[in-house]
PDB file of N, CA and C in Angstrom:
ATOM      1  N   UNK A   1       4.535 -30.930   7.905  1.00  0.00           N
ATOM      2  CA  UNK A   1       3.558 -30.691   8.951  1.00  0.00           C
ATOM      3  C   UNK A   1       4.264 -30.103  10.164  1.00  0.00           C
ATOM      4  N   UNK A   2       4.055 -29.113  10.570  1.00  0.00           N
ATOM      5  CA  UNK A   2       4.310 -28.464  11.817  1.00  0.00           C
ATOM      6  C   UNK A   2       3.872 -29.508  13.106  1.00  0.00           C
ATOM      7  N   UNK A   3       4.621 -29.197  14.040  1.00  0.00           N
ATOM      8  CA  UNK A   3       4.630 -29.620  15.351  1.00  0.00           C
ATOM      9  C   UNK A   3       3.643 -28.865  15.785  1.00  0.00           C
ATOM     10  N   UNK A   4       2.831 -29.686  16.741  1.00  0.00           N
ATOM     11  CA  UNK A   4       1.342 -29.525  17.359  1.00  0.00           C
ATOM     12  C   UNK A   4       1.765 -28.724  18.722  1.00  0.00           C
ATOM     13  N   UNK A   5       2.854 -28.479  18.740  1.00  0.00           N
ATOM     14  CA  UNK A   5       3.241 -27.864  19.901  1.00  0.00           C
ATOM     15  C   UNK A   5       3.317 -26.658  18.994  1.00  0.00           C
ATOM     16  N   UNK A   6       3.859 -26.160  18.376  1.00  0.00           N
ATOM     17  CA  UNK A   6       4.317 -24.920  17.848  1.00  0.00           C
ATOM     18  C   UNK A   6       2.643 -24.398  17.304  1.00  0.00           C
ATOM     19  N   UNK A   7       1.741 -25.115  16.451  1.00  0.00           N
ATOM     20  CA  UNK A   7       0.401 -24.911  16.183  1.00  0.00           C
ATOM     21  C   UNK A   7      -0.368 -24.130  17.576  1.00  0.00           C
ATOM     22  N   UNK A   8      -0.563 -24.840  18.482  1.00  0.00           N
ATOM     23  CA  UNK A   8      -1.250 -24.484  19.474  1.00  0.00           C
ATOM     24  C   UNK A   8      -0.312 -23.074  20.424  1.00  0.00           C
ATOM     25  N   UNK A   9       0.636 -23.429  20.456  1.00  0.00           N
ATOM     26  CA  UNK A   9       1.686 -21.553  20.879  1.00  0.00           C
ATOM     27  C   UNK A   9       0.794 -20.571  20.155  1.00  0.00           C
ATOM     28  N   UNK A  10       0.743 -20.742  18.962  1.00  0.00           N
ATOM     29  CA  UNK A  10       0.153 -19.427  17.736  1.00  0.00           C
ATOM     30  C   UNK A  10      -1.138 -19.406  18.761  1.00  0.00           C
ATOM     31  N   UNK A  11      -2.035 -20.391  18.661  1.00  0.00           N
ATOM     32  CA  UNK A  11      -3.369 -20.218  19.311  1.00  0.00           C
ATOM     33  C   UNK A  11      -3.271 -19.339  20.569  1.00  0.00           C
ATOM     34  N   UNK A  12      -2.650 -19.667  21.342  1.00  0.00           N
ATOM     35  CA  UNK A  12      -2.791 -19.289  22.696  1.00  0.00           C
ATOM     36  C   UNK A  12      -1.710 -17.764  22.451  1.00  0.00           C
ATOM     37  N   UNK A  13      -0.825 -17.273  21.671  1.00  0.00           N
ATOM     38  CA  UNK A  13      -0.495 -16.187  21.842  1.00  0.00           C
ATOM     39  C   UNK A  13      -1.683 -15.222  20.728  1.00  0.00           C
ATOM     40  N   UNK A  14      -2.624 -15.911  19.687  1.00  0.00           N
ATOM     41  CA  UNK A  14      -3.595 -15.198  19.292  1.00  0.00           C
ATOM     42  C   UNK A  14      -4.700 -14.738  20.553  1.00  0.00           C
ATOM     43  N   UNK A  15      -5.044 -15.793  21.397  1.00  0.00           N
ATOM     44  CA  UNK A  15      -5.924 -15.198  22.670  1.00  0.00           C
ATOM     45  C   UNK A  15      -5.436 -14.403  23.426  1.00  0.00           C
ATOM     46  N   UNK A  16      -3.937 -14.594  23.914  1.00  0.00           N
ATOM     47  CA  UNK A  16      -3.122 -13.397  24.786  1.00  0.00           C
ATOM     48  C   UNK A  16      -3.578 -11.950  23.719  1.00  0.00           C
ATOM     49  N   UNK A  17      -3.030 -11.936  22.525  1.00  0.00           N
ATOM     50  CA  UNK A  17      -3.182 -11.002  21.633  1.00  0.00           C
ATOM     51  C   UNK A  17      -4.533  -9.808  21.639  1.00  0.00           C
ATOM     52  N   UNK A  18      -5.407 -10.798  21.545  1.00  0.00           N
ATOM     53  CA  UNK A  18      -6.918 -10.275  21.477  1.00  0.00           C
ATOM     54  C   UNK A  18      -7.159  -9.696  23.187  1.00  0.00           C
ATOM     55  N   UNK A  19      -6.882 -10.494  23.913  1.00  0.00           N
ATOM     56  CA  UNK A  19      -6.906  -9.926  25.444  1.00  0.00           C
ATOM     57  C   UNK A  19      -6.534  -8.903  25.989  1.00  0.00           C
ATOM     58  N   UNK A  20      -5.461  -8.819  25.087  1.00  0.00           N
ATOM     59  CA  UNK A  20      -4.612  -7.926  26.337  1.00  0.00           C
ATOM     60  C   UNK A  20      -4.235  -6.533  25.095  1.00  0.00           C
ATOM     61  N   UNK A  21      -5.398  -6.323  24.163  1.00  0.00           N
ATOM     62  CA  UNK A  21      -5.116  -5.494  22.809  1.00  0.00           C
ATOM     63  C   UNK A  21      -5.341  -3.781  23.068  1.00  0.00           C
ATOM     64  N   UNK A  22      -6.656  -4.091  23.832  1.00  0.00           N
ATOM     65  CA  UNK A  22      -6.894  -2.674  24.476  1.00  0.00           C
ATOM     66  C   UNK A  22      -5.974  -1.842  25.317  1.00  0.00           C
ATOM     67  N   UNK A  23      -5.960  -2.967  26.207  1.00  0.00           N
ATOM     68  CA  UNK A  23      -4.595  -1.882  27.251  1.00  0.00           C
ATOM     69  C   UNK A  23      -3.297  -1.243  26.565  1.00  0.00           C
ATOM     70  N   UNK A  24      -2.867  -2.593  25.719  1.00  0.00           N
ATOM     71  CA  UNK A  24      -1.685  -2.057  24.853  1.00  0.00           C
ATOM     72  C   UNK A  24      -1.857  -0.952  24.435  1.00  0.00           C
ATOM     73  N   UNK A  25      -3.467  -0.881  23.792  1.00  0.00           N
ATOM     74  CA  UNK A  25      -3.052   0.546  22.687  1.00  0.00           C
ATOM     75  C   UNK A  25      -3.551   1.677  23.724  1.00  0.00           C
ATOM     76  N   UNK A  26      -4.126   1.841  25.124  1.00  0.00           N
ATOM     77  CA  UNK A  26      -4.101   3.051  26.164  1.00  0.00           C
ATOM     78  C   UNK A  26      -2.477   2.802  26.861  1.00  0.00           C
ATOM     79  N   UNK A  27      -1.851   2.400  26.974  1.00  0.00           N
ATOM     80  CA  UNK A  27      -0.534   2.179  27.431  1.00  0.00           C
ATOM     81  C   UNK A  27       0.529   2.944  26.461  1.00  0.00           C
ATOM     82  N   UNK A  28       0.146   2.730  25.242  1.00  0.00           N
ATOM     83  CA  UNK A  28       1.514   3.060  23.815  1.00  0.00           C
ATOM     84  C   UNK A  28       0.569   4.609  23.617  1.00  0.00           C
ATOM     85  N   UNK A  29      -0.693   5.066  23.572  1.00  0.00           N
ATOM     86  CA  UNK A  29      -0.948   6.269  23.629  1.00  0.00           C
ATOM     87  C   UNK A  29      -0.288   6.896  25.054  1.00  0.00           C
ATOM     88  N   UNK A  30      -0.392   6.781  25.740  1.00  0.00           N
ATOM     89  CA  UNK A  30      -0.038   7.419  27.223  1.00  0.00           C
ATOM     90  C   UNK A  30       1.461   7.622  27.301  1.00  0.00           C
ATOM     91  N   UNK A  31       2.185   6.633  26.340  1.00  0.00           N
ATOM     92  CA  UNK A  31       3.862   6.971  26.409  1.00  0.00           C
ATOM     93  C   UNK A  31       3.859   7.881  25.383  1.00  0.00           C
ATOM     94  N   UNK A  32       3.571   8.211  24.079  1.00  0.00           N
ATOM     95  CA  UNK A  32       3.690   8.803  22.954  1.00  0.00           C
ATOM     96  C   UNK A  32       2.958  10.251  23.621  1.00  0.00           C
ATOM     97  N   UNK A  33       1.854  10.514  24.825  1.00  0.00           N
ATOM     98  CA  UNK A  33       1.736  11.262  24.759  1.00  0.00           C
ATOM     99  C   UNK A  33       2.313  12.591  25.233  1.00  0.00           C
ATOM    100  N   UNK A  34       1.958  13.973  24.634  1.00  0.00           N
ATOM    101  CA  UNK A  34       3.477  15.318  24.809  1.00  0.00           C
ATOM    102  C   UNK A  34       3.285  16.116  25.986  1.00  0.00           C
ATOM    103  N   UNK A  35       1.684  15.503  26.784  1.00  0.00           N
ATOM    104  CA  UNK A  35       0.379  16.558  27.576  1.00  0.00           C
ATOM    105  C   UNK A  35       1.009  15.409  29.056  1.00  0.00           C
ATOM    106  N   UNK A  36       1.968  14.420  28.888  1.00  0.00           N
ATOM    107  CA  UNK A  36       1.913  14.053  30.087  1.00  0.00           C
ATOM    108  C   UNK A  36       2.739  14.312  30.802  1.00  0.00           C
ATOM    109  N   UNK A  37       3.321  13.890  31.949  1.00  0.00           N
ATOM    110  CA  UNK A  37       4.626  14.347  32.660  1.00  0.00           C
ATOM    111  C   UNK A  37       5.581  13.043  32.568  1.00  0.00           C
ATOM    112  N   UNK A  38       6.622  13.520  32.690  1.00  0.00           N
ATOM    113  CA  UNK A  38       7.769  12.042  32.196  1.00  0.00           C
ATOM    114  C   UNK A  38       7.411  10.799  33.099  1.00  0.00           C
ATOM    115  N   UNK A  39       6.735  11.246  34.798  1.00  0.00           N
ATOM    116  CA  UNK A  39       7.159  10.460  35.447  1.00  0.00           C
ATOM    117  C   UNK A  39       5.713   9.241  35.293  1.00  0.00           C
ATOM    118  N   UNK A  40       4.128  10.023  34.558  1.00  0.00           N
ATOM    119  CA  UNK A  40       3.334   9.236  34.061  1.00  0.00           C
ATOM    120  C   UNK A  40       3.931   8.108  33.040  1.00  0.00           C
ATOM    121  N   UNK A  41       4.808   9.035  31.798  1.00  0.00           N
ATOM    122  CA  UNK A  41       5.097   7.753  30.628  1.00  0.00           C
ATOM    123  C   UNK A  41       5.565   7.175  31.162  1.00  0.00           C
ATOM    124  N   UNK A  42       6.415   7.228  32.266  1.00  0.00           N
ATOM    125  CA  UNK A  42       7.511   6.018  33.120  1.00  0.00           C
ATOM    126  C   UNK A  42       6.776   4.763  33.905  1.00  0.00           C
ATOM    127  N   UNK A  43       5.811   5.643  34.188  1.00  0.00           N
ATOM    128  CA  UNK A  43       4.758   4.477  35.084  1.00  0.00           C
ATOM    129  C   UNK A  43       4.197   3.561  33.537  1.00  0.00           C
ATOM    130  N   UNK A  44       3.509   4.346  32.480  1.00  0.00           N
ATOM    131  CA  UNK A  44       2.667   3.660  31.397  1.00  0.00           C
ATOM    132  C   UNK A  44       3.995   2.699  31.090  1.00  0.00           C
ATOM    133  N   UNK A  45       5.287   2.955  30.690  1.00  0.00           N
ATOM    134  CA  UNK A  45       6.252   2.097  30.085  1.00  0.00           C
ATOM    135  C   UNK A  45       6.191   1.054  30.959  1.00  0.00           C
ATOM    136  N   UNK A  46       6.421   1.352  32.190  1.00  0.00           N
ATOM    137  CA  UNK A  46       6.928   0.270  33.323  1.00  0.00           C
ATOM    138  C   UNK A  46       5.209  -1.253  33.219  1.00  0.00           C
ATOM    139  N   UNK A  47       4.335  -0.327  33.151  1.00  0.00           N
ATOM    140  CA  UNK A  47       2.898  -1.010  33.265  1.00  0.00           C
ATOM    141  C   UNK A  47       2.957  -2.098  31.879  1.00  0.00           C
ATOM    142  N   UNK A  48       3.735  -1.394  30.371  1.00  0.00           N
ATOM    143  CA  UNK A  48       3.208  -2.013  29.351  1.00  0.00           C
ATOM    144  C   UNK A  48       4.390  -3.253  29.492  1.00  0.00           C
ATOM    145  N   UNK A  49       5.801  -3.025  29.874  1.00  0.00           N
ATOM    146  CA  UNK A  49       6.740  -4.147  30.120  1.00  0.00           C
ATOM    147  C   UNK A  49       6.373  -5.410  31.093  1.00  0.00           C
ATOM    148  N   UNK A  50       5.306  -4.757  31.965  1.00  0.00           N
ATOM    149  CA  UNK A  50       5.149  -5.832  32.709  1.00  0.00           C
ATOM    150  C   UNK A  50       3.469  -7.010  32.191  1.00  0.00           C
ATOM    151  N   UNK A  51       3.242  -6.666  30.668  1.00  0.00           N
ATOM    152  CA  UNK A  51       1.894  -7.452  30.294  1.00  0.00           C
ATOM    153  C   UNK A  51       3.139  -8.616  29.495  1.00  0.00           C
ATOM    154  N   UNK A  52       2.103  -9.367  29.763  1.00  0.00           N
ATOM    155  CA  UNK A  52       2.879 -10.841  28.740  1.00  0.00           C
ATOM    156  C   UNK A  52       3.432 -10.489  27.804  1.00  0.00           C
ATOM    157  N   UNK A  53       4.731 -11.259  27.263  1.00  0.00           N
ATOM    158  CA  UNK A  53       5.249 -10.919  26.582  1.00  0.00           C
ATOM    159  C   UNK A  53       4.605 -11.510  25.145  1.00  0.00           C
ATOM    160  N   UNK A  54       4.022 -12.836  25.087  1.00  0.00           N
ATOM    161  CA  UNK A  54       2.882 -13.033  24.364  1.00  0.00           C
ATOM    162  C   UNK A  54       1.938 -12.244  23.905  1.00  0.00           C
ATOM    163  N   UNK A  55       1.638 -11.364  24.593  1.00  0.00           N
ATOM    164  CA  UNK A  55       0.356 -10.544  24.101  1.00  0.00           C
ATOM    165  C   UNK A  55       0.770  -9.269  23.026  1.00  0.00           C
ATOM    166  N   UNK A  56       1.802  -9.265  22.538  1.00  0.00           N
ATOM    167  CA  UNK A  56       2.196  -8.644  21.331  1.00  0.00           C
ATOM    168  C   UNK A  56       1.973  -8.872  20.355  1.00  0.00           C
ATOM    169  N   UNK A  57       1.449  -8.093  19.557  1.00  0.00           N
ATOM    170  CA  UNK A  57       0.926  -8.679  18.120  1.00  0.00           C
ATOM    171  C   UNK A  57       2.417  -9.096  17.104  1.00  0.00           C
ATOM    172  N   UNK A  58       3.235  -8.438  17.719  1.00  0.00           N
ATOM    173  CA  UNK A  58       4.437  -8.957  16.538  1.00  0.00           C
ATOM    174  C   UNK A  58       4.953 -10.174  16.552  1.00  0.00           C
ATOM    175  N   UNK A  59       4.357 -10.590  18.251  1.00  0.00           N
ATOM    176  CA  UNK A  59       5.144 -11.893  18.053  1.00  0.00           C
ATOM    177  C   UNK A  59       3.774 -12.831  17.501  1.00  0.00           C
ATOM    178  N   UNK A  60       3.110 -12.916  16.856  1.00  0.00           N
ATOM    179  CA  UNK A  60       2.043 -13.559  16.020  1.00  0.00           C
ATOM    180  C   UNK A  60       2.503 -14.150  14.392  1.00  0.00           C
ATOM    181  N   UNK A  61       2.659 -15.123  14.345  1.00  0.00           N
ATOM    182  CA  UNK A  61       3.248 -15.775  13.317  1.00  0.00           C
ATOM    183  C   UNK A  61       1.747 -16.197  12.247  1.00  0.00           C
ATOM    184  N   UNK A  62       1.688 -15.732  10.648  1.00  0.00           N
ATOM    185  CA  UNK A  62       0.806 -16.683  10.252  1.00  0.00           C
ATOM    186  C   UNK A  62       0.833 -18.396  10.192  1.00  0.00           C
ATOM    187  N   UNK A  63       0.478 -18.897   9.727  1.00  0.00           N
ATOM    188  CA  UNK A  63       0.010 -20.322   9.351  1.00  0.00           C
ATOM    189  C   UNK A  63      -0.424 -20.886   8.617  1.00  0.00           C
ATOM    190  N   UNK A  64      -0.094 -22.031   7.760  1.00  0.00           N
ATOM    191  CA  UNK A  64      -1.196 -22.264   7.007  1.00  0.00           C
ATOM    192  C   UNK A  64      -2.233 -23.127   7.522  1.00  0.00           C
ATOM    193  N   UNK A  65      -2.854 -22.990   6.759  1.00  0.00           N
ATOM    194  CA  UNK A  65      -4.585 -23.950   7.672  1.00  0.00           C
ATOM    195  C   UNK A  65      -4.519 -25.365   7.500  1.00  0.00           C
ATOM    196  N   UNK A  66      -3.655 -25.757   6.423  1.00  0.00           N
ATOM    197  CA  UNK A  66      -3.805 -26.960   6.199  1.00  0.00           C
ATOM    198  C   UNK A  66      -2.471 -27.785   7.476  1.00  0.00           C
ATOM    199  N   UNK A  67      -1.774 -27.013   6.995  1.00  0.00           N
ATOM    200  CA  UNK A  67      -0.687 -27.916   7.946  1.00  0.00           C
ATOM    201  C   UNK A  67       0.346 -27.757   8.672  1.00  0.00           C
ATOM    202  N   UNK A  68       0.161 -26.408   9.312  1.00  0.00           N
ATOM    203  CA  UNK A  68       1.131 -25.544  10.418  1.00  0.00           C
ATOM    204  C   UNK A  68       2.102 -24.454   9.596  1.00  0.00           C
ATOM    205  N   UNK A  69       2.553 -24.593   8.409  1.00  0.00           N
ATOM    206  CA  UNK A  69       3.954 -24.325   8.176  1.00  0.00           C
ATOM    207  C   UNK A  69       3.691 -22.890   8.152  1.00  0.00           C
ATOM    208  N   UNK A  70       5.047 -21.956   8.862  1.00  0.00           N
ATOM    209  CA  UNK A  70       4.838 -21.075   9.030  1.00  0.00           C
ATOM    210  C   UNK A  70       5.614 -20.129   8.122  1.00  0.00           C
ATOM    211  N   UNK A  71       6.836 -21.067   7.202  1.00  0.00           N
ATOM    212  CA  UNK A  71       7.319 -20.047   5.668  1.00  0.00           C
ATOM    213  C   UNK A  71       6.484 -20.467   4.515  1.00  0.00           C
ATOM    214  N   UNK A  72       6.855 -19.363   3.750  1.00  0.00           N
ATOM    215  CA  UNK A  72       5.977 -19.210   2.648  1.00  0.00           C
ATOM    216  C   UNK A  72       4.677 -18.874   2.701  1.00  0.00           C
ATOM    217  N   UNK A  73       3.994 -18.352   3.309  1.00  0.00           N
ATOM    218  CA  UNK A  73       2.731 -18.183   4.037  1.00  0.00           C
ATOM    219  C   UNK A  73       1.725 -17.073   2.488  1.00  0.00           C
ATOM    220  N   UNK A  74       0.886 -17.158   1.955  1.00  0.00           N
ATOM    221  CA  UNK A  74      -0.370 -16.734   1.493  1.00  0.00           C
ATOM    222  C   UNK A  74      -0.992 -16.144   2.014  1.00  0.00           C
ATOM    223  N   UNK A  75      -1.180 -14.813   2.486  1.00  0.00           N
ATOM    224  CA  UNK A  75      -2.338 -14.264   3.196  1.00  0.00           C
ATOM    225  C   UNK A  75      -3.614 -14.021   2.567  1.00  0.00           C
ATOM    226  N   UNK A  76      -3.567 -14.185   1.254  1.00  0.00           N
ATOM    227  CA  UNK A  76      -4.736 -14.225   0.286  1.00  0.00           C
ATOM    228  C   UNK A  76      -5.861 -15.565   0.618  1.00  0.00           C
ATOM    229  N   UNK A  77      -5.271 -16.632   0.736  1.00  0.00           N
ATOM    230  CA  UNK A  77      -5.870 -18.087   1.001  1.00  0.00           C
ATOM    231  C   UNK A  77      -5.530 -18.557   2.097  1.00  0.00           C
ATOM    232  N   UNK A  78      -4.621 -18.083   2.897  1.00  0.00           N
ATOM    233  CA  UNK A  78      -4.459 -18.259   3.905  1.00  0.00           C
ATOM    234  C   UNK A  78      -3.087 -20.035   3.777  1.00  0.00           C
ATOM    235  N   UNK A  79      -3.100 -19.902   2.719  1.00  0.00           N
ATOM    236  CA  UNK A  79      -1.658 -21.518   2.527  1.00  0.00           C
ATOM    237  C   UNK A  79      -0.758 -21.023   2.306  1.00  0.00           C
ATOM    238  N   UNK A  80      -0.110 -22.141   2.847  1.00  0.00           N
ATOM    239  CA  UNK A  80       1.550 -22.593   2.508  1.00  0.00           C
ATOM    240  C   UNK A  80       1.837 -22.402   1.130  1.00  0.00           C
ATOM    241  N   UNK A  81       3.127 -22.158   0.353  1.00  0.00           N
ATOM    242  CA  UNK A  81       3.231 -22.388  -1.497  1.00  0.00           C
ATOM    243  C   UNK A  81       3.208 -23.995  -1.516  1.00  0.00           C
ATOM    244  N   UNK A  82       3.711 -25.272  -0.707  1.00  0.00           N
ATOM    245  CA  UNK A  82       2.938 -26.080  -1.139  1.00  0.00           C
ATOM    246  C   UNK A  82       1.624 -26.494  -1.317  1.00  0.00           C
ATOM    247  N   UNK A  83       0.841 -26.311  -0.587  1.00  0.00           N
ATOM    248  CA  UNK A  83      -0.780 -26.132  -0.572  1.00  0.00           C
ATOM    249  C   UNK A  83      -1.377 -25.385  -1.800  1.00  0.00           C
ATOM    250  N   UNK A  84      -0.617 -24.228  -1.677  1.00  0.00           N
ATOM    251  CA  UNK A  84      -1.383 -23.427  -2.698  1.00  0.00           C
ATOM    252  C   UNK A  84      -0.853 -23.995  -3.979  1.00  0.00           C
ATOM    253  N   UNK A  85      -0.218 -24.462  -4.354  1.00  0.00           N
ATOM    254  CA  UNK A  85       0.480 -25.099  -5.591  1.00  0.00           C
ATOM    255  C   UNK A  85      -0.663 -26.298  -5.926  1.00  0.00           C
ATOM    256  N   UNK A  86      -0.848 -26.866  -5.029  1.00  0.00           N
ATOM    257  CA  UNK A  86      -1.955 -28.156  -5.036  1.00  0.00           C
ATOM    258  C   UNK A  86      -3.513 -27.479  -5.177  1.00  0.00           C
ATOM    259  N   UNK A  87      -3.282 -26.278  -4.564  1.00  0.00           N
ATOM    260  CA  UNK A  87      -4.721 -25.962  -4.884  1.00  0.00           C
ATOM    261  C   UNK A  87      -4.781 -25.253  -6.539  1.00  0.00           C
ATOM    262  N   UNK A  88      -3.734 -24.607  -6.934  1.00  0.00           N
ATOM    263  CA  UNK A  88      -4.035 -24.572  -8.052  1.00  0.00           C
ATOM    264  C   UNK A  88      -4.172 -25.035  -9.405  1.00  0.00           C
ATOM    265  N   UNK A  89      -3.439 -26.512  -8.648  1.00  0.00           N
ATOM    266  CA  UNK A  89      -2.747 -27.389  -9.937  1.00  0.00           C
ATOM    267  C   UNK A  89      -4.263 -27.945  -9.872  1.00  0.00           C
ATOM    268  N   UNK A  90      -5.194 -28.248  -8.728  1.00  0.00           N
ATOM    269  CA  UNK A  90      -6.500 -28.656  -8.730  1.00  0.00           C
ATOM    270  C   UNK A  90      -7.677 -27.800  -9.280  1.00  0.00           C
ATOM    271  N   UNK A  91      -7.457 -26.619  -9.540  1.00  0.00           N
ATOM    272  CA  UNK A  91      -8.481 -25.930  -9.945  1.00  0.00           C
ATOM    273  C   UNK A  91      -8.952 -25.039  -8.885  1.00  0.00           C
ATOM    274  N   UNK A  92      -8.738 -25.151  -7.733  1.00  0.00           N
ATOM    275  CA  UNK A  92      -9.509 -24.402  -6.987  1.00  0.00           C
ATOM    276  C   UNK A  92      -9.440 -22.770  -6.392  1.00  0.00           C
ATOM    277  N   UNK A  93      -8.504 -22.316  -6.941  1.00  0.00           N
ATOM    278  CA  UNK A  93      -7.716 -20.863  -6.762  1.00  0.00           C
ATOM    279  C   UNK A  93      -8.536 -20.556  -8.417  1.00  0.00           C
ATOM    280  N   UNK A  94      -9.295 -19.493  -7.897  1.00  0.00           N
ATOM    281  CA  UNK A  94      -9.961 -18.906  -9.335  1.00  0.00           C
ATOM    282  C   UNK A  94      -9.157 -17.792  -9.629  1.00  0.00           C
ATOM    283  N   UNK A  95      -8.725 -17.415 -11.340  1.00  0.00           N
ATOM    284  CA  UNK A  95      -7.797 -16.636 -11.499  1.00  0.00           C
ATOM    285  C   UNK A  95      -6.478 -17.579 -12.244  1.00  0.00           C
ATOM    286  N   UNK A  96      -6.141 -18.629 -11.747  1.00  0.00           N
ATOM    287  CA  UNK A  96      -5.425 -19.452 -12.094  1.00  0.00           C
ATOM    288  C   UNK A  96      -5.161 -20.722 -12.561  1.00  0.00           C
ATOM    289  N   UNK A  97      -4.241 -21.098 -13.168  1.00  0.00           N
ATOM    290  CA  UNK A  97      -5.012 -22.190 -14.039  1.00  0.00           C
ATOM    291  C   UNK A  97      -3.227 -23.499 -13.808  1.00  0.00           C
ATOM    292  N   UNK A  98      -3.339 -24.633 -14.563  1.00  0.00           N
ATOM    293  CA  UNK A  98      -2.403 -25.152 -14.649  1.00  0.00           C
ATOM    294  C   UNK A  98      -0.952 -24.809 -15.836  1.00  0.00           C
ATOM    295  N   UNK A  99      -1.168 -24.028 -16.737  1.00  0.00           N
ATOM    296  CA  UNK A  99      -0.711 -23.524 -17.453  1.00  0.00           C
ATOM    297  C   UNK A  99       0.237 -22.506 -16.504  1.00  0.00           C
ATOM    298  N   UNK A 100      -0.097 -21.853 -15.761  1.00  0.00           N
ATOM    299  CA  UNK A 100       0.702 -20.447 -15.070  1.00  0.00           C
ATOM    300  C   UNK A 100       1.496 -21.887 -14.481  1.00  0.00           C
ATOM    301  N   UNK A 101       2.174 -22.893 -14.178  1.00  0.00           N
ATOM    302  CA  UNK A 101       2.944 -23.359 -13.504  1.00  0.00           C
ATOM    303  C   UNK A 101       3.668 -24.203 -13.804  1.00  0.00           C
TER     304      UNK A 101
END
């Protein structure tokens, strides 16, 4: 089980994430762009260094739902390989059976 501290970080850098998503992507167009003058991308760079450093999507870790852990991660079901091991040894992952394990 993951620490309830580390659980709730993910949360609150998923809301930074979603918040602050738009500007990022008029900020990363405005540096990439060839129509501007250096000293605009310098201002857009300087503008995008200064948004939370949270509000990056890279720093976004998955999870599993059942119980924090953040290796081994499933993006199909969204579990952990222990979870998902339990879910399949239970039947509940369709496609798979107890035999595959």
């Amino acid at each position: 089980m993951a620490k309830v501290s580390m659980v709730e970080r993910e949360k609150k850098r998923a809301l930074l994430c979603a918040k602050y998503r738009v500007r990022r992507e008029k900020l990363k167009e405005a540096i990439l762009n060839i129509n501007l003058s250096d000293e605009e991308k310098w201002e857009a760079l300087q503008k995008l260094q200064s948004l939370p450093r949270d509000s990056s999507y890279s720093r976004h870790r998955n999870r599993c739902r059942q119980c924090g852990r953040s290796r081994a991660y499933n993006r199909l079901t969204g579990l952990c390989r222990i979870h998902m091991r339990s879910a399949v040894m239970n039947g509940l992952v369709p496609g798979m059976h107890k035999a595959s394990w």
